[in-house]
PDB file of N, CA and C in Angstrom:
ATOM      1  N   UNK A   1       0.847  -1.186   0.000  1.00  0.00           N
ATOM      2  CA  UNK A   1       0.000   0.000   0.000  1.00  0.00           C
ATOM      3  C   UNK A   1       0.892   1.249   0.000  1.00  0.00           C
ATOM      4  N   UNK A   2       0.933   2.225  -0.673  1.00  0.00           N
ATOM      5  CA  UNK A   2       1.256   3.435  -1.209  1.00  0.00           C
ATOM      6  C   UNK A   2       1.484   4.173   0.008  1.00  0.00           C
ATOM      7  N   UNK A   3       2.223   5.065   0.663  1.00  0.00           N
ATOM      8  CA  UNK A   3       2.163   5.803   1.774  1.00  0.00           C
ATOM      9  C   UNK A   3       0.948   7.451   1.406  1.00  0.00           C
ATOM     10  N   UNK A   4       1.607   7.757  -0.252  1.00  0.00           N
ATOM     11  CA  UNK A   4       0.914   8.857  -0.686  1.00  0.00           C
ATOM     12  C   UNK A   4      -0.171   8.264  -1.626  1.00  0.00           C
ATOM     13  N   UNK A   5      -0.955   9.134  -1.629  1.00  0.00           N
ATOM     14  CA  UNK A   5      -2.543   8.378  -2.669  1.00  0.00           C
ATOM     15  C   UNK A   5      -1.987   9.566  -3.725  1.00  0.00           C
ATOM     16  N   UNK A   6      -2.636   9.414  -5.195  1.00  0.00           N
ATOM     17  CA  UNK A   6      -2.377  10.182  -6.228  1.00  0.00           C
ATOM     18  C   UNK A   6      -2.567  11.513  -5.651  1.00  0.00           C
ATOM     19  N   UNK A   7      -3.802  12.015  -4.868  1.00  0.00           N
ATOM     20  CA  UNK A   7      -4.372  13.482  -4.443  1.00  0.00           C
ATOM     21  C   UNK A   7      -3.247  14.369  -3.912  1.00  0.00           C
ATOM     22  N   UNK A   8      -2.356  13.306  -2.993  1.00  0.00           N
ATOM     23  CA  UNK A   8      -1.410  13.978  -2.335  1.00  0.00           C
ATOM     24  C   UNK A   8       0.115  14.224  -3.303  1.00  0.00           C
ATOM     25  N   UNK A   9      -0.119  13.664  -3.940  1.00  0.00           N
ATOM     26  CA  UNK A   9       1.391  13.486  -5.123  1.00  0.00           C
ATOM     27  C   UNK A   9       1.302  14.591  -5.771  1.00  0.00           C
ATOM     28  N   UNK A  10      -0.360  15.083  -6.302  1.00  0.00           N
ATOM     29  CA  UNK A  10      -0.594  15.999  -7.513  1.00  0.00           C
ATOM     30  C   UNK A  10      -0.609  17.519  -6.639  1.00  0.00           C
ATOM     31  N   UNK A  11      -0.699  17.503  -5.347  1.00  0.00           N
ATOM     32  CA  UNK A  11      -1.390  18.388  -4.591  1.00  0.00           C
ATOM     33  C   UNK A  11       0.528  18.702  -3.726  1.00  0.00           C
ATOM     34  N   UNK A  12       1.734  17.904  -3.767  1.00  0.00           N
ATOM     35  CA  UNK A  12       2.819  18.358  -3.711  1.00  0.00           C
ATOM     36  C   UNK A  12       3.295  18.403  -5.028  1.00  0.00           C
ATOM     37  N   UNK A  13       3.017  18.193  -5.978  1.00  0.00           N
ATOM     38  CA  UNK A  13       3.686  18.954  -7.355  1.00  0.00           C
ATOM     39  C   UNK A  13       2.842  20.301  -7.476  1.00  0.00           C
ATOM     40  N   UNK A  14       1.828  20.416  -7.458  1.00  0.00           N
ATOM     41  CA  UNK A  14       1.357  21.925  -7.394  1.00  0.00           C
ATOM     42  C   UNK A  14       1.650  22.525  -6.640  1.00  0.00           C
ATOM     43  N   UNK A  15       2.390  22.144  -5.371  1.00  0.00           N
ATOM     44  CA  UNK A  15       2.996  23.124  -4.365  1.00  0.00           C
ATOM     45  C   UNK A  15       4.709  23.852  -4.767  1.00  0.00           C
ATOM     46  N   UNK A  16       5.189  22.391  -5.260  1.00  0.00           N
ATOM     47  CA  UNK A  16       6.455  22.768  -6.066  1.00  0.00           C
ATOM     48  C   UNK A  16       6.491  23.799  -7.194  1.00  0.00           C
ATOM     49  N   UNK A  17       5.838  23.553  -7.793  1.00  0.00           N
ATOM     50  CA  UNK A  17       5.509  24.477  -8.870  1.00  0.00           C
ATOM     51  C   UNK A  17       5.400  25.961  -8.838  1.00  0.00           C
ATOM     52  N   UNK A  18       4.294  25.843  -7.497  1.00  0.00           N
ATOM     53  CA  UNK A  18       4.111  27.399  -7.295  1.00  0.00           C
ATOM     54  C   UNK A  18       5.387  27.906  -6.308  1.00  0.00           C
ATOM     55  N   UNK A  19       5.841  27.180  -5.833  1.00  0.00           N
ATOM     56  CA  UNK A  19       7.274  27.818  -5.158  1.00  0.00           C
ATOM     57  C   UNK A  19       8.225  28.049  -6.071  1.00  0.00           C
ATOM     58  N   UNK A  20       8.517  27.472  -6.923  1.00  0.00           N
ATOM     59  CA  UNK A  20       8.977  27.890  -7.721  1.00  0.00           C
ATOM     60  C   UNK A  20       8.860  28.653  -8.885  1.00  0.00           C
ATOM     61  N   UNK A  21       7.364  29.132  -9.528  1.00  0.00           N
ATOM     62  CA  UNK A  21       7.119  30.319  -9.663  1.00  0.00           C
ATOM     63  C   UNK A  21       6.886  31.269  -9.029  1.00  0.00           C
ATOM     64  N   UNK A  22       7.189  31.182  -7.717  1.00  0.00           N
ATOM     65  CA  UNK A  22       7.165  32.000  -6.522  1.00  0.00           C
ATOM     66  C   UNK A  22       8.436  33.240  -6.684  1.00  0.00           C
ATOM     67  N   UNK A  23       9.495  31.994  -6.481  1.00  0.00           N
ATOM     68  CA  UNK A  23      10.821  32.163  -6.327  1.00  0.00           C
ATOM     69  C   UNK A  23      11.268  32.620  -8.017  1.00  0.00           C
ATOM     70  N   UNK A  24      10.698  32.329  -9.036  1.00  0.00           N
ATOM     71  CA  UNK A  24      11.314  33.001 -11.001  1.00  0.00           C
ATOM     72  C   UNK A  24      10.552  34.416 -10.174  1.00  0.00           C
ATOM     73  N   UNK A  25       9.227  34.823 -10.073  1.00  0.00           N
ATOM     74  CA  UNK A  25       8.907  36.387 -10.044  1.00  0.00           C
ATOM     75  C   UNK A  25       9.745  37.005  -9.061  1.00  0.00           C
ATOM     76  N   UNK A  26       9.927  36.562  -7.645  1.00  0.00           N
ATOM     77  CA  UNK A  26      10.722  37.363  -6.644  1.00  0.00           C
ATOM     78  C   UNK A  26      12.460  37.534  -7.358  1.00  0.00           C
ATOM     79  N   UNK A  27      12.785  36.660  -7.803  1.00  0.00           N
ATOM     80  CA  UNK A  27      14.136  36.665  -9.303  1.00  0.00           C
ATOM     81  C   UNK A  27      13.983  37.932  -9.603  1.00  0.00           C
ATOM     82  N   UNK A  28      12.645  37.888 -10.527  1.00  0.00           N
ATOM     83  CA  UNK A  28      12.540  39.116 -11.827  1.00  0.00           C
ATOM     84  C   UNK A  28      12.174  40.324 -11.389  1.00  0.00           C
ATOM     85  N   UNK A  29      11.548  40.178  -9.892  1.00  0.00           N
ATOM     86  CA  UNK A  29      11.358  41.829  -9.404  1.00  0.00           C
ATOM     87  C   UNK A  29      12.971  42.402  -8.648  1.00  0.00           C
ATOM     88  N   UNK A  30      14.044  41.263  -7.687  1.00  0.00           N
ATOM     89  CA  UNK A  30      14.460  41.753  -7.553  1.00  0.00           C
ATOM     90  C   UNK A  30      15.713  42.476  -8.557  1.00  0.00           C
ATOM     91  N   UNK A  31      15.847  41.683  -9.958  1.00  0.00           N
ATOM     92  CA  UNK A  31      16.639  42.251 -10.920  1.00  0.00           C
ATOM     93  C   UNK A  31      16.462  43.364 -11.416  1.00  0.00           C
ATOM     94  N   UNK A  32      14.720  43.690 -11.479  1.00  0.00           N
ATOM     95  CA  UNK A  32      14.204  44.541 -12.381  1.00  0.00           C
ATOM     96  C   UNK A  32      14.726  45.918 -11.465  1.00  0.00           C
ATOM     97  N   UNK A  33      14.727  45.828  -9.929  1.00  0.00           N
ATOM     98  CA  UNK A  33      14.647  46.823  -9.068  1.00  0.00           C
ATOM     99  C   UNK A  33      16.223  46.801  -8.980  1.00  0.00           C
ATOM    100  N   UNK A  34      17.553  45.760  -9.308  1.00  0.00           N
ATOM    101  CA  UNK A  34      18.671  46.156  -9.298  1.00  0.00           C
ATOM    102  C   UNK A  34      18.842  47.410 -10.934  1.00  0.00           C
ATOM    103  N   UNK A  35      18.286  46.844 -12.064  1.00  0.00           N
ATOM    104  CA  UNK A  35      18.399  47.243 -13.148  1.00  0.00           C
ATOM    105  C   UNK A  35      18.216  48.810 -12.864  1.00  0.00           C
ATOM    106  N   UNK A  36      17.293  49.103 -11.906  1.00  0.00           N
ATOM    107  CA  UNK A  36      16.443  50.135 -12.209  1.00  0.00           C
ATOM    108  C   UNK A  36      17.511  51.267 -11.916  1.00  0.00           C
ATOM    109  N   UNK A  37      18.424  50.858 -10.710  1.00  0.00           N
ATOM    110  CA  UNK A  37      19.624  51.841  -9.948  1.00  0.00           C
ATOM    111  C   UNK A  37      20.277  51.812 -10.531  1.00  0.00           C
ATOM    112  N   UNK A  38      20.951  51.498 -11.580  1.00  0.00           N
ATOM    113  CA  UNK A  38      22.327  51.288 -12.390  1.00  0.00           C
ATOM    114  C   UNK A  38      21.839  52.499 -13.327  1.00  0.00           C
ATOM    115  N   UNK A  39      21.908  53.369 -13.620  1.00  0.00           N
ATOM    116  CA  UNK A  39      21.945  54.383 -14.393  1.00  0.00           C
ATOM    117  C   UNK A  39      23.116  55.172 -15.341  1.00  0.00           C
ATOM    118  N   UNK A  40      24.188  55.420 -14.423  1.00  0.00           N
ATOM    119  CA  UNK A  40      25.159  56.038 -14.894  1.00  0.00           C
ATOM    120  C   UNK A  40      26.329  55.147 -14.943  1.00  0.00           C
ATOM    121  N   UNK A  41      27.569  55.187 -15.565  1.00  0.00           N
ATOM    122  CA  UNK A  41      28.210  54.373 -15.973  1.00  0.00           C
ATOM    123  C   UNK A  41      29.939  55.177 -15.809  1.00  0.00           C
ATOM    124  N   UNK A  42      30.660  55.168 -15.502  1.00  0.00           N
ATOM    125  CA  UNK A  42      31.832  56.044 -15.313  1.00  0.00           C
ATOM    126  C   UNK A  42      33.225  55.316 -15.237  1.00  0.00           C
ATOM    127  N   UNK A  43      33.530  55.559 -16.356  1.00  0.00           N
ATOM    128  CA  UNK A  43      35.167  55.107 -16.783  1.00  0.00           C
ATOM    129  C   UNK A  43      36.563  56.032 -16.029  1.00  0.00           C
ATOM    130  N   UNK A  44      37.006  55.631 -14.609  1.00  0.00           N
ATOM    131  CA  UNK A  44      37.549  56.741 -13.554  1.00  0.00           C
ATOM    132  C   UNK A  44      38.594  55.967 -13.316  1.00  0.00           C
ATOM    133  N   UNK A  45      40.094  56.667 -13.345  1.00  0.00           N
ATOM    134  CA  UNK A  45      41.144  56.446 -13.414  1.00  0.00           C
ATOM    135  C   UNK A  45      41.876  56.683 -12.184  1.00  0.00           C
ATOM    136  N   UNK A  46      42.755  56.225 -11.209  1.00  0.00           N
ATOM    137  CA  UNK A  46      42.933  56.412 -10.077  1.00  0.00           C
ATOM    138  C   UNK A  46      44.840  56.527 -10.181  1.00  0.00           C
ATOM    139  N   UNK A  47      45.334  57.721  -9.274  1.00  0.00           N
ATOM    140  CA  UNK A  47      47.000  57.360  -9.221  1.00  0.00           C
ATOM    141  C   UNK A  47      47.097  56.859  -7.841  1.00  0.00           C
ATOM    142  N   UNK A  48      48.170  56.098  -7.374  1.00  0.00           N
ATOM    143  CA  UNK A  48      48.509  55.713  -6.062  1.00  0.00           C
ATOM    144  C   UNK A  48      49.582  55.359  -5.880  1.00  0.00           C
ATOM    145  N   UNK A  49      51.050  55.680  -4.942  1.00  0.00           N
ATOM    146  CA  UNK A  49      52.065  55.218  -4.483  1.00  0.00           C
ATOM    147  C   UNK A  49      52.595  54.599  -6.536  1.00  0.00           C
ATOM    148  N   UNK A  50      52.440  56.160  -7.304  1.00  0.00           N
ATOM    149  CA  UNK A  50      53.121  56.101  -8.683  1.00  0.00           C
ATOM    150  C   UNK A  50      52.420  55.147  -9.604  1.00  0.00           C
ATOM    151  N   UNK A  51      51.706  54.309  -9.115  1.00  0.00           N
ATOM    152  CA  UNK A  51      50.555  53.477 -10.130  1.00  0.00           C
ATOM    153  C   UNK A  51      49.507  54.149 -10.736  1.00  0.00           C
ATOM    154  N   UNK A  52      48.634  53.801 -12.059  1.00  0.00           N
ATOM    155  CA  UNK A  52      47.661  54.293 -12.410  1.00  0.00           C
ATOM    156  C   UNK A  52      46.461  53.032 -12.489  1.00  0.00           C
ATOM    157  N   UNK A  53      45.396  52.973 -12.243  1.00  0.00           N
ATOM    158  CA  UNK A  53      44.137  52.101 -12.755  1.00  0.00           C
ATOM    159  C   UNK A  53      43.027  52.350 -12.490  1.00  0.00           C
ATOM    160  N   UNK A  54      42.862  51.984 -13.604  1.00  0.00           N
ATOM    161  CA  UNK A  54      41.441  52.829 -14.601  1.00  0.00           C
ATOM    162  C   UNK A  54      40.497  51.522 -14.342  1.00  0.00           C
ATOM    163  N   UNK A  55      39.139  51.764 -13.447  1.00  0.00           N
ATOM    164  CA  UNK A  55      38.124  50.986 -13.617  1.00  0.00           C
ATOM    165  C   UNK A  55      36.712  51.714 -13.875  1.00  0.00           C
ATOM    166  N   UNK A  56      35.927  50.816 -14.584  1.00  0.00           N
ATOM    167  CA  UNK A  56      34.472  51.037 -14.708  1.00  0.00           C
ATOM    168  C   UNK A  56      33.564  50.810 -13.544  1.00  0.00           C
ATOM    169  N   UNK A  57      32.819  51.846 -13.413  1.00  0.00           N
ATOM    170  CA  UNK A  57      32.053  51.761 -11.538  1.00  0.00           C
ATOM    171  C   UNK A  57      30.364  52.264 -12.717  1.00  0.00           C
ATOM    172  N   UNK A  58      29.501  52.081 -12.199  1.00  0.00           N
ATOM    173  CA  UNK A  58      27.977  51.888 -12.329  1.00  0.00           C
ATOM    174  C   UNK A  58      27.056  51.772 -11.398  1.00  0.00           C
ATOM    175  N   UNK A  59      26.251  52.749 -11.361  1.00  0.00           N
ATOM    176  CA  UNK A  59      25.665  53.470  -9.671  1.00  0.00           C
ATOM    177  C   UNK A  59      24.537  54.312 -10.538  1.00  0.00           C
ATOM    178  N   UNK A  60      23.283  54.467  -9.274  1.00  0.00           N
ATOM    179  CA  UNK A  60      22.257  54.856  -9.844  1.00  0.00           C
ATOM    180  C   UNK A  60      22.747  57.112  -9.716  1.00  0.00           C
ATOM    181  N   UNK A  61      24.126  57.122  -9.345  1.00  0.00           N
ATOM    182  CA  UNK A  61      24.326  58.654  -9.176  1.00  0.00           C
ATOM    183  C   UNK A  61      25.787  58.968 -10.259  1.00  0.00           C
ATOM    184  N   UNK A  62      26.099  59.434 -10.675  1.00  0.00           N
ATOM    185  CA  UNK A  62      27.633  59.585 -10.906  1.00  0.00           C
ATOM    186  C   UNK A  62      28.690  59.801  -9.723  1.00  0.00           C
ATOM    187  N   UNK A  63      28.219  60.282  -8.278  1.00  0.00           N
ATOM    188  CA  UNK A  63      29.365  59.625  -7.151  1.00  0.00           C
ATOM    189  C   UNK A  63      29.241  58.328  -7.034  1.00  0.00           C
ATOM    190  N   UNK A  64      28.096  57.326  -6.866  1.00  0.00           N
ATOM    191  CA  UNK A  64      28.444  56.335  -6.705  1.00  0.00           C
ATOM    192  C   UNK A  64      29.002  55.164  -7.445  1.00  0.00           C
ATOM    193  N   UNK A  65      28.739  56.068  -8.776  1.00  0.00           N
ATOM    194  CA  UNK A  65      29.456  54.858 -10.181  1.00  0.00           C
ATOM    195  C   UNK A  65      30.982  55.474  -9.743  1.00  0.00           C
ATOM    196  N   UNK A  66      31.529  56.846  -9.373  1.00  0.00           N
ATOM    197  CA  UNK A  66      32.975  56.712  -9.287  1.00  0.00           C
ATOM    198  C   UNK A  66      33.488  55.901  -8.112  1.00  0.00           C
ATOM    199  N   UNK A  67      32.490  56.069  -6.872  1.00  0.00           N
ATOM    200  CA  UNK A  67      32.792  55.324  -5.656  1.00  0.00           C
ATOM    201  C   UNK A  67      32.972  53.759  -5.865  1.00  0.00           C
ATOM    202  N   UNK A  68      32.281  53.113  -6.955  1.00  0.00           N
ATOM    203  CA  UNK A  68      32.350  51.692  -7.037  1.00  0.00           C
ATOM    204  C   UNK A  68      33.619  51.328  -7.708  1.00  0.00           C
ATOM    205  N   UNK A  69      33.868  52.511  -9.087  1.00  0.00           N
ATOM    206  CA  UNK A  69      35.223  52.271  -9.572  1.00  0.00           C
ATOM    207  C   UNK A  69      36.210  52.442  -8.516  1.00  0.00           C
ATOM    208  N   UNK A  70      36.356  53.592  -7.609  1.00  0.00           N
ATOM    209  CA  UNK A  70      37.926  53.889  -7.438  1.00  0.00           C
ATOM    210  C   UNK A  70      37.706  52.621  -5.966  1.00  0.00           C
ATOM    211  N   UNK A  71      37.045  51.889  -5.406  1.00  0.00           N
ATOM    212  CA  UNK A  71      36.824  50.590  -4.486  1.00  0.00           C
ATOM    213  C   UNK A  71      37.547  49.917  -5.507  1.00  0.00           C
ATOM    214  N   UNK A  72      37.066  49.119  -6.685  1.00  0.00           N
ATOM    215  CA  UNK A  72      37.515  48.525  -7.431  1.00  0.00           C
ATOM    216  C   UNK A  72      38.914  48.435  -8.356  1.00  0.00           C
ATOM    217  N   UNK A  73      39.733  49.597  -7.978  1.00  0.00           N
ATOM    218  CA  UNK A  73      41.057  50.370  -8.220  1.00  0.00           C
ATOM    219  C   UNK A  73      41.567  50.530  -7.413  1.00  0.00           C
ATOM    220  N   UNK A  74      41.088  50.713  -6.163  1.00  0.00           N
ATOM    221  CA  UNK A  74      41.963  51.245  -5.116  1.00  0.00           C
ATOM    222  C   UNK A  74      42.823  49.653  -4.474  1.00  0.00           C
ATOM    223  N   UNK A  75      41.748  48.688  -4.766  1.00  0.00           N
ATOM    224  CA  UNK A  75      41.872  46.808  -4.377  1.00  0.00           C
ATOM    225  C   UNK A  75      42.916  46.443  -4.854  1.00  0.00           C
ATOM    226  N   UNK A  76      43.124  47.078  -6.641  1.00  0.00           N
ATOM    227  CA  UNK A  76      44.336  46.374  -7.022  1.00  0.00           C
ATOM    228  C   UNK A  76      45.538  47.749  -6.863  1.00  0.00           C
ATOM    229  N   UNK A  77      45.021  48.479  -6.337  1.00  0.00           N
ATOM    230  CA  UNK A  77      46.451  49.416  -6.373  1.00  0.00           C
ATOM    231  C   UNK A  77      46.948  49.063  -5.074  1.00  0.00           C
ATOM    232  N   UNK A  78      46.040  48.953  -4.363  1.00  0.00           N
ATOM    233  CA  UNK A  78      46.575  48.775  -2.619  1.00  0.00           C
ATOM    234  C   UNK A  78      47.054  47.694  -2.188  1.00  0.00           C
ATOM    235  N   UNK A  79      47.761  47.457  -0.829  1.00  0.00           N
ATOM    236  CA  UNK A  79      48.471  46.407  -0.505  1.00  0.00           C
ATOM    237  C   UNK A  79      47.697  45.933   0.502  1.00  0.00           C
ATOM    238  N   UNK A  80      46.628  45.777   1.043  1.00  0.00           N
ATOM    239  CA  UNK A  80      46.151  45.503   2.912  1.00  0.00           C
ATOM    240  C   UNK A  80      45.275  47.008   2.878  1.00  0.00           C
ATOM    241  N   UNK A  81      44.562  46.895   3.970  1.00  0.00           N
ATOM    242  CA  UNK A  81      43.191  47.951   4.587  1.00  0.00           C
ATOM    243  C   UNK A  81      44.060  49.402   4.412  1.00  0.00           C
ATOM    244  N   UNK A  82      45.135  49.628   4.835  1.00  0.00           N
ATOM    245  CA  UNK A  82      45.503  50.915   5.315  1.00  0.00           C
ATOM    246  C   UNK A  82      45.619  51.629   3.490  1.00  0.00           C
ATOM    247  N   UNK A  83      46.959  50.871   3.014  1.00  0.00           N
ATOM    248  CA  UNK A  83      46.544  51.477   1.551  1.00  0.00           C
ATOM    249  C   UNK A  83      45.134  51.381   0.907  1.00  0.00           C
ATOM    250  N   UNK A  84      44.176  51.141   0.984  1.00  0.00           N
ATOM    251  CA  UNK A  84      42.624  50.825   0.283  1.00  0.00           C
ATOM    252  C   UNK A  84      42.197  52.136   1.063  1.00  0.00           C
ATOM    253  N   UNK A  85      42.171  52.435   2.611  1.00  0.00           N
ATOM    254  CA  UNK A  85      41.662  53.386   2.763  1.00  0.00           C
ATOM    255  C   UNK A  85      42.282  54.329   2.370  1.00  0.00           C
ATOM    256  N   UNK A  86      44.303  54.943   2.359  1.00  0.00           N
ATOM    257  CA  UNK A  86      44.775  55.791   1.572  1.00  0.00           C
ATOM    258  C   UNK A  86      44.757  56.268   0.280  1.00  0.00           C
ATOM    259  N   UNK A  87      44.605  55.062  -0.583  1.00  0.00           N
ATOM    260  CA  UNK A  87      43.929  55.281  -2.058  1.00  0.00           C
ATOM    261  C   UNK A  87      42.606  55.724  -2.313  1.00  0.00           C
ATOM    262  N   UNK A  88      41.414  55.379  -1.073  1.00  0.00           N
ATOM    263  CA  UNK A  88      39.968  55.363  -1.382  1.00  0.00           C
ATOM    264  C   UNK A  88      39.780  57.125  -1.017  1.00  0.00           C
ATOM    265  N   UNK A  89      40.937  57.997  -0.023  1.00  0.00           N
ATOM    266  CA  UNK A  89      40.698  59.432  -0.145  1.00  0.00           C
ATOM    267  C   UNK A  89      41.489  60.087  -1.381  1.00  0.00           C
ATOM    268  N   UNK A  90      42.251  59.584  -1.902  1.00  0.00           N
ATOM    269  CA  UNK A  90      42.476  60.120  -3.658  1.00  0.00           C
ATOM    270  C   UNK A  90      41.339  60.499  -4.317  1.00  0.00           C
ATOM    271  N   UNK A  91      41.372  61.841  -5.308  1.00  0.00           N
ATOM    272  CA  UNK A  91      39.999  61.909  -6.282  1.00  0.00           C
ATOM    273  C   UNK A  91      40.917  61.496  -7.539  1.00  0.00           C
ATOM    274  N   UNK A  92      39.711  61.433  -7.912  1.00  0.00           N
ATOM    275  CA  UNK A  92      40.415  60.635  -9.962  1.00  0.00           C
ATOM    276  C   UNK A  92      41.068  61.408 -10.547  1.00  0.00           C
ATOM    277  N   UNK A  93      42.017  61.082 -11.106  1.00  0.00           N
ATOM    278  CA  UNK A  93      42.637  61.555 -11.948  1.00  0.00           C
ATOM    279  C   UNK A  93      41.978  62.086 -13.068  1.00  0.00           C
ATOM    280  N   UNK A  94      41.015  61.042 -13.528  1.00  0.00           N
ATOM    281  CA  UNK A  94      39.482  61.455 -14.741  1.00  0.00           C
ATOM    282  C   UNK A  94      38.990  60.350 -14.499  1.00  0.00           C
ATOM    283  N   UNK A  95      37.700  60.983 -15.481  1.00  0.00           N
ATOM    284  CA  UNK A  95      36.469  60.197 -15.381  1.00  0.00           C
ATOM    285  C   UNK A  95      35.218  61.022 -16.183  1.00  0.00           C
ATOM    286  N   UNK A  96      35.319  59.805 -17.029  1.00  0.00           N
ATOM    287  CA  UNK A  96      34.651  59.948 -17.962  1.00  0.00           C
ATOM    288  C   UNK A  96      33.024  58.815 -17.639  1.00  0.00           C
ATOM    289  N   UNK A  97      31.845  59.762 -17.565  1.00  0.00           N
ATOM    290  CA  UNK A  97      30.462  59.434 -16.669  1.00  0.00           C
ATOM    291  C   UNK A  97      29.388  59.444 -18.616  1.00  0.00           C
ATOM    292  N   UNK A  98      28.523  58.498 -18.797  1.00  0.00           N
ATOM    293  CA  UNK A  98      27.773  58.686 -19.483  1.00  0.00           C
ATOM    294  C   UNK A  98      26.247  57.817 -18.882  1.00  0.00           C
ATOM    295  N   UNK A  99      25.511  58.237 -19.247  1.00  0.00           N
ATOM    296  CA  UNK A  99      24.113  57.717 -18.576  1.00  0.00           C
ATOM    297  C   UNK A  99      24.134  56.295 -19.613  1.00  0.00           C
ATOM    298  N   UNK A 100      23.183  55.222 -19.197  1.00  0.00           N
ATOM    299  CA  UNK A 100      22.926  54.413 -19.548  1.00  0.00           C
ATOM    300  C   UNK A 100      21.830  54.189 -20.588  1.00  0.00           C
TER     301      UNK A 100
END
């Protein structure tokens, strides 16, 4: 004898189902709502201890697309926390910002 009868088999695949179209829409709203902040786009060049590097940062402001680049520049220019925070008070050298 069966532990589950068909009712209960069809009645946990419809539960699966909807959890998991649960979980594709909560996906697509939270992408749609990352998409939505990404606006500006900024190609920002950083000097440090005689190095130069140039990263791309993308932020719903033009400070925070440079703030994501010169984080992302300051990582490979720096050696450990103290240089990351000494590089992260540098302003750019340039930076070139276009909307999305």
């Amino acid at each position: 004898m069966a532990l589950y009868s068909l009712g209960d088999s069809a009645s946990r695949l419809l539960r699966a189902i909807a959890t998991i179209v649960g979980i594709a829409l909560f996906a697509g709203w939270l992408w749609y709502g990352v998409r939505q902040e990404v606006r500006i786009e900024c190609d920002t060049c950083f000097t440090f201890k005689g190095r130069t590097e140039c990263r791309v940062g993308r932020g719903a402001s033009e400070a925070s697309a440079i703030m994501g680049a010169r984080t992302a520049a300051c990582a490979a220019l720096g050696s450990g926390v103290t240089d990351a925070m000494q590089c992260g008070a540098q302003p750019p050298i340039s930076a070139r910002c276009q909307a999305l």
